[in-house]
Protein backbone atom coordinates (compact mmCIF):
# COMPACT_ATOMS: atom_id res chain seq x y z
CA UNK A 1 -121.45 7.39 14.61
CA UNK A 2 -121.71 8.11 11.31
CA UNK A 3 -118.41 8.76 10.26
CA UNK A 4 -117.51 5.06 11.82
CA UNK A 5 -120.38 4.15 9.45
CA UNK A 6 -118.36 5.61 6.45
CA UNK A 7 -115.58 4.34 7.22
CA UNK A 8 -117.07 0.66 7.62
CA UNK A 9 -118.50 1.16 4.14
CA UNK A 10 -115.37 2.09 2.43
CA UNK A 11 -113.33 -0.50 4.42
CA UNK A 12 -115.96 -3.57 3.10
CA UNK A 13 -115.94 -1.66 -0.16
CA UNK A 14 -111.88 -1.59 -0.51
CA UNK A 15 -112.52 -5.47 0.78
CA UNK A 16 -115.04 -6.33 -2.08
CA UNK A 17 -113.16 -4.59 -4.68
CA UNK A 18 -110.02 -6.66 -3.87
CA UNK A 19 -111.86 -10.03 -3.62
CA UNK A 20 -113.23 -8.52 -6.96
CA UNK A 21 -109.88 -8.25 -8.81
CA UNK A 22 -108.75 -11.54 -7.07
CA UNK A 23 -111.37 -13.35 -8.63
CA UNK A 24 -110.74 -12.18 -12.12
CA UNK A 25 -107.27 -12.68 -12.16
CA UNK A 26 -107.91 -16.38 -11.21
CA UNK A 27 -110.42 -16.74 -13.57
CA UNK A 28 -108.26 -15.26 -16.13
CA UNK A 29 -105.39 -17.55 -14.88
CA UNK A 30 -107.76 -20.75 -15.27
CA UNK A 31 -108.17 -19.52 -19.13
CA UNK A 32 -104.79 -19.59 -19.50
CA UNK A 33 -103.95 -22.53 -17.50
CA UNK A 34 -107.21 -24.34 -20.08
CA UNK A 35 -106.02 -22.43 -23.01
CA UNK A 36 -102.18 -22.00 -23.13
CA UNK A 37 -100.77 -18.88 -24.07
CA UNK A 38 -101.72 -18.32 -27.84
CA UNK A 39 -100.26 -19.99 -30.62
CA UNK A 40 -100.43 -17.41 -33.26
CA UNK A 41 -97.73 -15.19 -32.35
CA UNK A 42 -98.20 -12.58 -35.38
CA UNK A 43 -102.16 -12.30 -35.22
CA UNK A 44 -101.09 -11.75 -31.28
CA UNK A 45 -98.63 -9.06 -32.09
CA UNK A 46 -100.97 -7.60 -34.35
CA UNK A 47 -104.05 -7.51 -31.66
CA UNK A 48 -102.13 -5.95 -28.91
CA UNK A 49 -100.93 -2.78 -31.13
CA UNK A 50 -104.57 -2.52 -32.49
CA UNK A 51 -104.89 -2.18 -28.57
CA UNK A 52 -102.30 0.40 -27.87
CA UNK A 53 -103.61 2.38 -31.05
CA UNK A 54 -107.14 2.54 -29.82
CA UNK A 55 -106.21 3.46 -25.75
CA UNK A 56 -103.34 6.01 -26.94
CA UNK A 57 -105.65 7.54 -28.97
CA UNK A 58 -108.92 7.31 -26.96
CA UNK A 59 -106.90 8.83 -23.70
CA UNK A 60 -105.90 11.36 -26.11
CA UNK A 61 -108.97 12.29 -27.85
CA UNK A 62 -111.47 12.34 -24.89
CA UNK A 63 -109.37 15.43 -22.95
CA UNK A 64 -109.80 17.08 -26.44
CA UNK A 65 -113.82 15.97 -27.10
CA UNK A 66 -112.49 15.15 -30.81
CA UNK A 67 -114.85 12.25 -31.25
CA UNK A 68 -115.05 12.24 -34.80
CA UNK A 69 -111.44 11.17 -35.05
CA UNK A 70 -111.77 8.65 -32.45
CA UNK A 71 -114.72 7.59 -34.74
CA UNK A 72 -112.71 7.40 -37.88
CA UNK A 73 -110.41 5.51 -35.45
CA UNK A 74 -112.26 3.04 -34.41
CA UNK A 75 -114.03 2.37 -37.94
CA UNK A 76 -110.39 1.71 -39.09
CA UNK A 77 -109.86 -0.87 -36.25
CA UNK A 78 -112.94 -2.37 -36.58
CA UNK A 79 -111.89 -3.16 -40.40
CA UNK A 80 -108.88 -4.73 -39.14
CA UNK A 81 -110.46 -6.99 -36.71
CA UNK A 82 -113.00 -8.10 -39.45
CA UNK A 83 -110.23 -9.03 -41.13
CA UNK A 84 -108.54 -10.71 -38.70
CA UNK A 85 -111.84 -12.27 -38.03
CA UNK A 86 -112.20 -13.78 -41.29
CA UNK A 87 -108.91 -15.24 -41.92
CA UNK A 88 -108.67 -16.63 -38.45
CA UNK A 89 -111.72 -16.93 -36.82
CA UNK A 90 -112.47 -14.70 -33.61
CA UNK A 91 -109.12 -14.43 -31.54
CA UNK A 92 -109.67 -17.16 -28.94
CA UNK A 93 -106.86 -17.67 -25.93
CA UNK A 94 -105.67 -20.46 -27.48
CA UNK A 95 -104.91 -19.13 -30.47
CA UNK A 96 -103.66 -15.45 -29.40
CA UNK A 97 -103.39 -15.63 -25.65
CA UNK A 98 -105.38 -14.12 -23.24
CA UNK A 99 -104.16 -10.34 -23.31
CA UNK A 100 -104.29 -10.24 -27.49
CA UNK A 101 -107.94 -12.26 -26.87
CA UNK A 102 -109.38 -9.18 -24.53
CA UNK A 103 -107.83 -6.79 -26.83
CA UNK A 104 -109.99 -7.67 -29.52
CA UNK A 105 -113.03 -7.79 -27.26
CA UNK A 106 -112.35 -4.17 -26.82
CA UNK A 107 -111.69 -3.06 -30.17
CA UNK A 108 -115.34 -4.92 -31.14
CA UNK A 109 -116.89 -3.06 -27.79
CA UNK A 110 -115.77 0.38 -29.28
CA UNK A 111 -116.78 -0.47 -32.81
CA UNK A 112 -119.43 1.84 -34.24
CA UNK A 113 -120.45 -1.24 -36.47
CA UNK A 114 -123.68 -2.59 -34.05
CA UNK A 115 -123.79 -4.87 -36.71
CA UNK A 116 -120.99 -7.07 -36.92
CA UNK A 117 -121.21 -6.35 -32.92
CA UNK A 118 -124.74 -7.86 -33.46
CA UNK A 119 -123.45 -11.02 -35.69
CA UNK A 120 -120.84 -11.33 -33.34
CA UNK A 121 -122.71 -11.68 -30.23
CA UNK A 122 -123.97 -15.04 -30.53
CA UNK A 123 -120.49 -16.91 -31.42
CA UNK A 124 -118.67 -15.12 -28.83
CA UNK A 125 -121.46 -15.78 -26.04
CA UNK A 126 -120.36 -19.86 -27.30
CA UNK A 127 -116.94 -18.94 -26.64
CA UNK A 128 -117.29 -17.65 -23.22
CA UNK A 129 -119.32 -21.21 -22.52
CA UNK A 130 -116.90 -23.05 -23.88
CA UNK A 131 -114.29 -21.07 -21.66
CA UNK A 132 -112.44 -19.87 -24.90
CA UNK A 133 -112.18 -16.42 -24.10
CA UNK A 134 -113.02 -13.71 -21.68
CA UNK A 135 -116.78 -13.14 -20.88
CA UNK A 136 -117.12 -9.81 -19.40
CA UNK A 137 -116.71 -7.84 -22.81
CA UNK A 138 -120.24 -9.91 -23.41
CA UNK A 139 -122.21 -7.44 -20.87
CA UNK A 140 -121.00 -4.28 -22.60
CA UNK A 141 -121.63 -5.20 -26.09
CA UNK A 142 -125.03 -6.71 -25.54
CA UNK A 143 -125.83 -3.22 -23.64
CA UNK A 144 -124.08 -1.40 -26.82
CA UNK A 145 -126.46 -2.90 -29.32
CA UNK A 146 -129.73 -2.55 -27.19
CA UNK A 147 -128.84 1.19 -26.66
CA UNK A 148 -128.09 1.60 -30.31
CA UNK A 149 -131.31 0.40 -30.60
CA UNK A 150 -133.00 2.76 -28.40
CA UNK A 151 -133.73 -0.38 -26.32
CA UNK A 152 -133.14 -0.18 -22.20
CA UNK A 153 -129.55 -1.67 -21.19
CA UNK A 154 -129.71 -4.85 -19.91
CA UNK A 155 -126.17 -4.72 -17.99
CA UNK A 156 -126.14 -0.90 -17.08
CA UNK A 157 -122.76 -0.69 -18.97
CA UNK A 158 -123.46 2.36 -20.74
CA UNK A 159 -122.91 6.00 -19.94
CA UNK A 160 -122.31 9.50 -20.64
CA UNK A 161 -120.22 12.31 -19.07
CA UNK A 162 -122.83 15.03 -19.07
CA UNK A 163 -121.86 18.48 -18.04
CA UNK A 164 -123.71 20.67 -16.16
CA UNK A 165 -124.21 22.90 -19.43
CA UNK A 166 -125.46 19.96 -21.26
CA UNK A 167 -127.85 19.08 -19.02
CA UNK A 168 -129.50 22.53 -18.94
CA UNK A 169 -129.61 22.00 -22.74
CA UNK A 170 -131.85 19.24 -22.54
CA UNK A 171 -129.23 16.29 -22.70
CA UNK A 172 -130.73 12.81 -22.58
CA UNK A 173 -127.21 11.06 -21.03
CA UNK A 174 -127.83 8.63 -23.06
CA UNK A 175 -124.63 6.82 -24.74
């Protein structure tokens, strides 16, 4: 009995997940469809290596627990998309597409900067409204600022890998 019981569970899991990732990718292909695909090719171009930069290295740098590189990393990213930000406002889908768009989400979601995460907030929670951009970076960053806060999450988007060691230590697993 209880193994058919498992089994059920994972099977309406696998089902929710799916309907999950279906719904997203039509939502994404509504942006699109509202949006077009970007009309500033080089500020695109530019977005999508910041991108590449910050996975490469993040994949890289978390199986080596290096984090003050990946730091300095993402304080040099963070000073591009300010940048970016200021010369061309915040990269909407219709001006950079939808895949340069979400890139910049996540280069402002691993900023260390709460603070132009914190000015941010506001303009890009208008975006999302106006169905300018992506939405679900919203969640993480509004959970990254309350924890750098010492605040509770609001979204439960925040963790910490916490090793056995750690915890034995007295680790918090707080972000």
């Amino acid at each position: 009995m209880k193994a058919g019981l498992l089994i059920g569970f994972f099977f309406c899991a696998t089902l929710l997940a799916q309907d999950w990732q279906s719904q997203m990718e039509a939502r994404a292909e509504e942006l699109v469809r509202k949006n077009g695909p970007g009309k500033n090719a080089a500020v695109k171009k530019q977005l999508l290596a910041m991108r590449e930069e910050d996975q490469a290295l993040r994949l890289k740098l978390f199986a080596s627990r290096d984090n003050g590189t990946l730091e300095k990393i993402d304080r040099k990213l963070t000073a591009r998309l300010k940048r970016i930000v200021a010369r061309h406002g915040w990269p909407t889908v219709d001006l950079v597409g939808i895949e340069a768009s979400q890139a910049a989400g996540l280069i402002l979601v691993h900023s260390p900067d709460h603070d132009f995460q914190r000015t941010m907030l506001p303009t890009l929670t208008k975006l999302a409204e106006e169905e300018r951009i992506v939405p679900s970076d919203i969640a993480i960053m509004t959970d990254k600022i309350l924890v750098s806060e010492g605040k509770l999450q609001r979204f439960g988007s925040q963790f910490r890998f916490q090793s056995d060691e750690d915890a034995a230590c007295g680790g918090s697993g707080a972000p």
